[in-house]
Protein backbone atom coordinates (compact mmCIF):
# COMPACT_ATOMS: atom_id res chain seq x y z
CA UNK A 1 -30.86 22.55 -19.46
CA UNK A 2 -33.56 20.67 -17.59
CA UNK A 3 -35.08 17.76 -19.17
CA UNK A 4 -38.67 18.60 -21.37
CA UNK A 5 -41.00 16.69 -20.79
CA UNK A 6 -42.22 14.70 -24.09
CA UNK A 7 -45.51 14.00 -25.42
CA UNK A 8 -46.95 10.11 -24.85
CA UNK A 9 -47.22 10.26 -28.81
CA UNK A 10 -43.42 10.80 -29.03
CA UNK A 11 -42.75 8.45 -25.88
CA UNK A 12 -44.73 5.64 -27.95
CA UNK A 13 -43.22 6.56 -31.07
CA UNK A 14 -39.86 6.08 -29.38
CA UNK A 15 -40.43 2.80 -27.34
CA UNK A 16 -41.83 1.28 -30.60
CA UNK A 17 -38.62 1.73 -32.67
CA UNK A 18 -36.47 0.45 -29.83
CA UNK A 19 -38.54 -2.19 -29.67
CA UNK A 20 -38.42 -3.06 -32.87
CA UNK A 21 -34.60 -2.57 -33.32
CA UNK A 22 -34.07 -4.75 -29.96
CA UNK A 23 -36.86 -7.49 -31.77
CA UNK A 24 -34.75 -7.23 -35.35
CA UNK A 25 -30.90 -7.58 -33.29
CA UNK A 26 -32.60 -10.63 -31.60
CA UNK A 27 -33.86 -12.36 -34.82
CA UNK A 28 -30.21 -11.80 -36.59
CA UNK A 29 -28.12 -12.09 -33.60
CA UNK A 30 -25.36 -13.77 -34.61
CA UNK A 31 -24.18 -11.88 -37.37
CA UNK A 32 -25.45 -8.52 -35.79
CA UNK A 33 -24.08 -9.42 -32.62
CA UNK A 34 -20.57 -8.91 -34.27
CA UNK A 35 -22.12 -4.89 -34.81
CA UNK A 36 -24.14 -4.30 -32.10
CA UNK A 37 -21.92 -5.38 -28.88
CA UNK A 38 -19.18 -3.36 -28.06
CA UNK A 39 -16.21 -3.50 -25.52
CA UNK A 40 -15.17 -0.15 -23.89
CA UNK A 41 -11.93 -0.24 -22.03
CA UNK A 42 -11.27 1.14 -18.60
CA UNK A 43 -10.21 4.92 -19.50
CA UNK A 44 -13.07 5.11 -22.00
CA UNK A 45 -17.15 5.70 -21.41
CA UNK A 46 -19.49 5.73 -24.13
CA UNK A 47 -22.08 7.85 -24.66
CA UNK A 48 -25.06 6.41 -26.59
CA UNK A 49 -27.24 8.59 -28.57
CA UNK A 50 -30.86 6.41 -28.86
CA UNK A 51 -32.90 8.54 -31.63
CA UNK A 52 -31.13 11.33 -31.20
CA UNK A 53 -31.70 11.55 -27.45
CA UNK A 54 -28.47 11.15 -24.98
CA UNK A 55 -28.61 8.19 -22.72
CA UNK A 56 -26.60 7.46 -19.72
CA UNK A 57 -23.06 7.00 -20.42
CA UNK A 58 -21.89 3.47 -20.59
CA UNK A 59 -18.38 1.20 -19.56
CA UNK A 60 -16.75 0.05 -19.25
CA UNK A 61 -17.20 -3.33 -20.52
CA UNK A 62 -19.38 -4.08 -23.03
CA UNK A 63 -22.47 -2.06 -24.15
CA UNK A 64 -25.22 -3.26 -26.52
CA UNK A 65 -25.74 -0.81 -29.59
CA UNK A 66 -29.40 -1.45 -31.32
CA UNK A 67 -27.93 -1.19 -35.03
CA UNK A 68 -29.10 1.23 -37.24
CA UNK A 69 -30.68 3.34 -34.34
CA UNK A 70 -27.98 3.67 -31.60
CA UNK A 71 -24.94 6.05 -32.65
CA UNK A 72 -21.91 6.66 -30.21
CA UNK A 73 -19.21 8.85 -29.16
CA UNK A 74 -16.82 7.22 -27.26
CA UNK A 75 -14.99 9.85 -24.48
CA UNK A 76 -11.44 9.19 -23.43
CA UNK A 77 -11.24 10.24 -19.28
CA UNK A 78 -7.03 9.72 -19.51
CA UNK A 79 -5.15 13.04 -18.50
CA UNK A 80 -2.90 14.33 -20.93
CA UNK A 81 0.16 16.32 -19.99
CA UNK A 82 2.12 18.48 -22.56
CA UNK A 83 4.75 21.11 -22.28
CA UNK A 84 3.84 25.20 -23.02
CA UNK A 85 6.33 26.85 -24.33
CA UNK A 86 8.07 30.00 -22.55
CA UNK A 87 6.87 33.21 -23.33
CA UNK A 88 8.34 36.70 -23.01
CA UNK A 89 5.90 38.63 -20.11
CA UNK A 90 5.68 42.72 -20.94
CA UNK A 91 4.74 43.97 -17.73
């Protein structure tokens, strides 16, 4: 699905709550430093959900989260192997 584009009011709206989340992690960084900085390992990328909207995914290393407006899923990229059983074939 193609990106829409988005309105400047929502664009504004949008840069002025990161803004202020970035501003707020500043002022209390070292107790929300312990929340907002994560470390994703090697076979892991995150993906960061700012607002709702998807961002690029991140890792590894670490990644900032803005608390309280960042959310995350964090995708494992490992291959998994597993054995399937045998099954009778009625040809």
């Amino acid at each position: 699905m193609p990106d829409v584009p988005q309105s400047w009011p929502s664009c504004l709206c949008h840069g002025l709550i990161s803004f202020l989340g970035f501003l707020l992690l500043l002022v209390t960084f070292p107790i929300s430093g312990w929340f907002a900085l994560k470390i994703v390992p090697t076979y892991e990328r995150m993906i960061v959900f700012r607002l709702g909207r998807i961002r690029t995914p991140q890792g590894p290393g670490m990644v900032l989260l803005l608390p309280f407006i960042d959310s995350f899923q964090r995708v494992d990229l490992r291959t998994r192997a597993f054995n399937v059983p045998p099954c009778k074939l009625a040809s």
